[in-house]
N, C-alpha and C. Protein backbone atom coordinates (compact mmCIF):
# COMPACT_ATOMS: atom_id res chain seq x y z
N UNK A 1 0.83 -1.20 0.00
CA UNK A 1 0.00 0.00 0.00
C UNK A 1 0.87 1.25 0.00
N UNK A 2 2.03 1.63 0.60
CA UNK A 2 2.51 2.57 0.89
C UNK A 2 3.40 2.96 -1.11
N UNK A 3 4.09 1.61 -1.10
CA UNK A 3 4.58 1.91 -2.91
C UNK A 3 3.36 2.26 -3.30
N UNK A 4 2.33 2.09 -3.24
CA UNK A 4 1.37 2.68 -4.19
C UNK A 4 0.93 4.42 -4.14
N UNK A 5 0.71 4.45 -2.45
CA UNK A 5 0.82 5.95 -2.02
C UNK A 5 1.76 6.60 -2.13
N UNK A 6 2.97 6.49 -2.83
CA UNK A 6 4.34 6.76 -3.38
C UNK A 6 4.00 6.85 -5.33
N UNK A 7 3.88 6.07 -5.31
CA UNK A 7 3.46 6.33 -7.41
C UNK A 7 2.38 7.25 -6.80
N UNK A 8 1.45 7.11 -6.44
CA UNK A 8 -0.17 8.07 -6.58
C UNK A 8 0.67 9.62 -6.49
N UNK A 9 1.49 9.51 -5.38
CA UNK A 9 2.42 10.51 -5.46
C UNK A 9 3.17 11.38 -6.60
N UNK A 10 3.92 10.67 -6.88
CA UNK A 10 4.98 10.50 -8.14
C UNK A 10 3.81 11.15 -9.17
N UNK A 11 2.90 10.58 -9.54
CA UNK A 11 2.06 11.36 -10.60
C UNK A 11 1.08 12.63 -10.29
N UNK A 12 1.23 12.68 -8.94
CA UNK A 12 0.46 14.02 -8.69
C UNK A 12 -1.65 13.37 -8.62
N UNK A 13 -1.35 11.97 -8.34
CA UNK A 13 -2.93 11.56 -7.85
C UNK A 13 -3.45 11.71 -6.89
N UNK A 14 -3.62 12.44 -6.19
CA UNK A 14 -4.16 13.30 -5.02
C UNK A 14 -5.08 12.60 -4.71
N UNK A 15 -6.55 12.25 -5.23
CA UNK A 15 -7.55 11.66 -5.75
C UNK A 15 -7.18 10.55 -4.72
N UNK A 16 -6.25 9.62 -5.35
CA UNK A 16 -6.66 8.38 -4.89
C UNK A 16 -5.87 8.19 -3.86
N UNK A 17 -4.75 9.38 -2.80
CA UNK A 17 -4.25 9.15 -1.66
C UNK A 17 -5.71 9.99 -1.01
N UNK A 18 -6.12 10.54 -1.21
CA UNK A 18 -7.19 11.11 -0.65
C UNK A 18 -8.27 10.35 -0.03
N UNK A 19 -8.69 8.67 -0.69
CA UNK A 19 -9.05 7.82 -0.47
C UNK A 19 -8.80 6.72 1.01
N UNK A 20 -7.38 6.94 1.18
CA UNK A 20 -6.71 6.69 2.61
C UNK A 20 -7.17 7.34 3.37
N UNK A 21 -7.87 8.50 3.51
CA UNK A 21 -8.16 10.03 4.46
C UNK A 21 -9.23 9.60 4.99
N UNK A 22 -9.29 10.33 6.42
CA UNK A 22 -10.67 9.53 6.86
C UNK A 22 -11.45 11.01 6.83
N UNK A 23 -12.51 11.05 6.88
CA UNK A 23 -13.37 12.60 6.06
C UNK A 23 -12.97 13.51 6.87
N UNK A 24 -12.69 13.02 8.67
CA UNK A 24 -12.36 14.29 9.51
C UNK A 24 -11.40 14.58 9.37
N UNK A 25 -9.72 14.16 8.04
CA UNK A 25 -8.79 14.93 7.99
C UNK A 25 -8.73 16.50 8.41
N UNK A 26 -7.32 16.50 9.56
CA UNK A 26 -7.56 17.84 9.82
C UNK A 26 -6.15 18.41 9.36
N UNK A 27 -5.98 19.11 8.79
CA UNK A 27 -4.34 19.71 7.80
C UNK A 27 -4.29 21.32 8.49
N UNK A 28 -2.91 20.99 9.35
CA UNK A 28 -2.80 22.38 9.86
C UNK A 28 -1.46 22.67 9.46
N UNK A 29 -1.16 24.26 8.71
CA UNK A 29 0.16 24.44 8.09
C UNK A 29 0.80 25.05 9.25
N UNK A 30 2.17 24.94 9.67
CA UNK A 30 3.56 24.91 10.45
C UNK A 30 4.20 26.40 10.39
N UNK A 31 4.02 27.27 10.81
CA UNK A 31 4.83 28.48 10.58
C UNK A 31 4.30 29.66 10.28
N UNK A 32 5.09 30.66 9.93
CA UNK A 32 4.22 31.87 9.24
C UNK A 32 4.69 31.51 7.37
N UNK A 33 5.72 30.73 7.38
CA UNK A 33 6.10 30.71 5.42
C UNK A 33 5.03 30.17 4.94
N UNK A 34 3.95 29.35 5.48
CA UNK A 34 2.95 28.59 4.59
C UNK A 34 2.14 30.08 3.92
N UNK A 35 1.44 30.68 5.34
CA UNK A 35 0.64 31.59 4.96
C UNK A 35 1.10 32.94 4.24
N UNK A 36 2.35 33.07 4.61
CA UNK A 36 3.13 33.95 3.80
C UNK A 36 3.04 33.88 2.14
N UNK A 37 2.81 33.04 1.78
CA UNK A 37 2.40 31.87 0.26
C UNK A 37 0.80 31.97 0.01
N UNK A 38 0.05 32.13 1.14
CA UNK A 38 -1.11 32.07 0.24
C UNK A 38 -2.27 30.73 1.31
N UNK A 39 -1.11 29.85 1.84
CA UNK A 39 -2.05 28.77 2.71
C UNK A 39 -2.38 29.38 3.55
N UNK A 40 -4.03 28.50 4.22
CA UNK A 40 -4.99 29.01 5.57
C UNK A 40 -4.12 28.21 6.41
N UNK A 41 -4.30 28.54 7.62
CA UNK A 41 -3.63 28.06 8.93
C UNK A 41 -4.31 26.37 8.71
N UNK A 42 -5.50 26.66 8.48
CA UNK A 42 -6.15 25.23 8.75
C UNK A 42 -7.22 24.54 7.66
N UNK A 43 -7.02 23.47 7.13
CA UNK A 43 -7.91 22.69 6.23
C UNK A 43 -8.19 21.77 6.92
N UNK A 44 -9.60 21.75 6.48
CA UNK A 44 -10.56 20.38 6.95
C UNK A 44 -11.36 19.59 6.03
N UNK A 45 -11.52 18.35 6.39
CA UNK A 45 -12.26 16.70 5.22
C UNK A 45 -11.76 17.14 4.38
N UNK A 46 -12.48 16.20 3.26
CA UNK A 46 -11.71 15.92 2.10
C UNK A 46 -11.74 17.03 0.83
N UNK A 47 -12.81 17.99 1.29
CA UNK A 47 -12.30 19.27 0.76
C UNK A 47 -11.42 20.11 0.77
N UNK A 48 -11.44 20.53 2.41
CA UNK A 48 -10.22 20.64 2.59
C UNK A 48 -9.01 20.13 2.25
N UNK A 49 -8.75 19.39 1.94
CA UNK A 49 -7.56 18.59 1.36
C UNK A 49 -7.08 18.72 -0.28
N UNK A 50 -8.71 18.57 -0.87
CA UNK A 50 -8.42 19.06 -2.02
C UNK A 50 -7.89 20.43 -2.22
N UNK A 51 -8.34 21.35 -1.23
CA UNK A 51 -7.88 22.79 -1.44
C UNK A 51 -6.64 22.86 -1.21
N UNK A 52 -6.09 21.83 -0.35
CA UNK A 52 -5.06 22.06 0.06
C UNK A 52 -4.11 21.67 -1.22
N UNK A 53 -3.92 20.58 -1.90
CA UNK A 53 -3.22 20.52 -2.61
C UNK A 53 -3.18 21.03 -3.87
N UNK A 54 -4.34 21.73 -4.31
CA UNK A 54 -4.75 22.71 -5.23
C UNK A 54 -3.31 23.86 -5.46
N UNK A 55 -3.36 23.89 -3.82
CA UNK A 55 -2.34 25.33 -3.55
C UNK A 55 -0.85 24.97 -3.49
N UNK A 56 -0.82 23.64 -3.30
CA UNK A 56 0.47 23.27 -2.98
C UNK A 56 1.16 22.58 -4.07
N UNK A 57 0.42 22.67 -5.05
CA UNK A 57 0.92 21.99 -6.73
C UNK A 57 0.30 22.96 -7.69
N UNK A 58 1.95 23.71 -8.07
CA UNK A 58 3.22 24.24 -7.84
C UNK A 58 3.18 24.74 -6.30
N UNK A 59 4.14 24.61 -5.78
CA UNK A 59 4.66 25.37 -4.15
C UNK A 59 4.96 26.73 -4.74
N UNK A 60 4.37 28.23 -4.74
CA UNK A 60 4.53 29.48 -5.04
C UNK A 60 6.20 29.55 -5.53
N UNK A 61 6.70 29.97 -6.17
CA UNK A 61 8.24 30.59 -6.47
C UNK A 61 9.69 30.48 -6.08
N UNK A 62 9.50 31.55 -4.95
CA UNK A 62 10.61 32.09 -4.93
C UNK A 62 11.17 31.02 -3.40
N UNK A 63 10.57 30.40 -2.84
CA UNK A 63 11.18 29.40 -2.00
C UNK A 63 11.73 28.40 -2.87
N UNK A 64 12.85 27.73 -2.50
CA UNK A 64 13.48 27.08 -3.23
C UNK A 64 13.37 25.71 -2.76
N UNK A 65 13.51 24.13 -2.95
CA UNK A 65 12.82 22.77 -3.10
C UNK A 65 12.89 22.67 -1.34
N UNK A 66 14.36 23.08 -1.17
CA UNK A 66 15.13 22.72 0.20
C UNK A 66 14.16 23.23 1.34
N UNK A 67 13.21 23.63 1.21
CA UNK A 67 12.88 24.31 2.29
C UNK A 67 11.46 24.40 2.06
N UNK A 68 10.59 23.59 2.04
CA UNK A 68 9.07 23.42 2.17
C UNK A 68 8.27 23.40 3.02
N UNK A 69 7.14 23.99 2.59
CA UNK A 69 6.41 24.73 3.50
C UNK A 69 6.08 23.47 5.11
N UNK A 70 6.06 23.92 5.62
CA UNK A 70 5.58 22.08 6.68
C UNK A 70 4.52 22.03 6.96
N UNK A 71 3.88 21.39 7.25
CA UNK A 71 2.20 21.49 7.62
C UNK A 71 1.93 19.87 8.25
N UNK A 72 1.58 19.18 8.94
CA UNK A 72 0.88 18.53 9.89
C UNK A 72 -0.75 17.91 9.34
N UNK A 73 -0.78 16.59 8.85
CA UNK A 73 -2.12 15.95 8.88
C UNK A 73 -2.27 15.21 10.04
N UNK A 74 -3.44 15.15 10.47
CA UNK A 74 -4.05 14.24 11.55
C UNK A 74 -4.84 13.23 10.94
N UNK A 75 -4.71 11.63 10.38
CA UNK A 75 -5.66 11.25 9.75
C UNK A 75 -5.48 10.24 10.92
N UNK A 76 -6.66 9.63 10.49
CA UNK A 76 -7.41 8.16 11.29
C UNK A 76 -7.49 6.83 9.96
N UNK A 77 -6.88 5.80 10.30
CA UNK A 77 -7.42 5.26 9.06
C UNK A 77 -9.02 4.79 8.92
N UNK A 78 -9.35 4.51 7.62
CA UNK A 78 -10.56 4.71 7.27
C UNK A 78 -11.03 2.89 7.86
N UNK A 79 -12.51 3.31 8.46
CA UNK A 79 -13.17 2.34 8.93
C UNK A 79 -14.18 1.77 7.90
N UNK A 80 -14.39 0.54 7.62
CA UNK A 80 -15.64 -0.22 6.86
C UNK A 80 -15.77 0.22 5.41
């Protein structure tokens, strides 16, 4: 499972790691550089998530690879 959440990766399938998420994903970004960029302090379910990576594919400019934004998921794995 995890090589797979690694390719889903690799191609930018959001979609189907999103599927691992349990709906109360809670995504909180790390710092002032996230929001400095454009991210909310806090995303929630699987909308949230989508928004989130909306914003985060491309990562804004002028930060360079070495140094990405950090941010914190809380997931649960998914039940039934």
């Amino acid at each position: 499972m995890l090589a797979r959440a690694f390719e889903a990766l690799a191609r930018e399938d959001y979609e189907i790691i999103l599927l691992t998420y349990d709906p109360g994903v809670e995504i909180t970004i790390i710092g002032d550089e996230g929001m400095a960029v454009g991210f909310a302090e806090h995303y929630h379910g699987h909308q949230g998530y989508r928004e989130w990576t909306r914003r985060a594919t491309p990562i804004p400019s002028s930060r360079s690879a070495s140094t990405p934004t950090r941010c914190a998921a809380t997931r649960r794995r998914r039940t039934g």
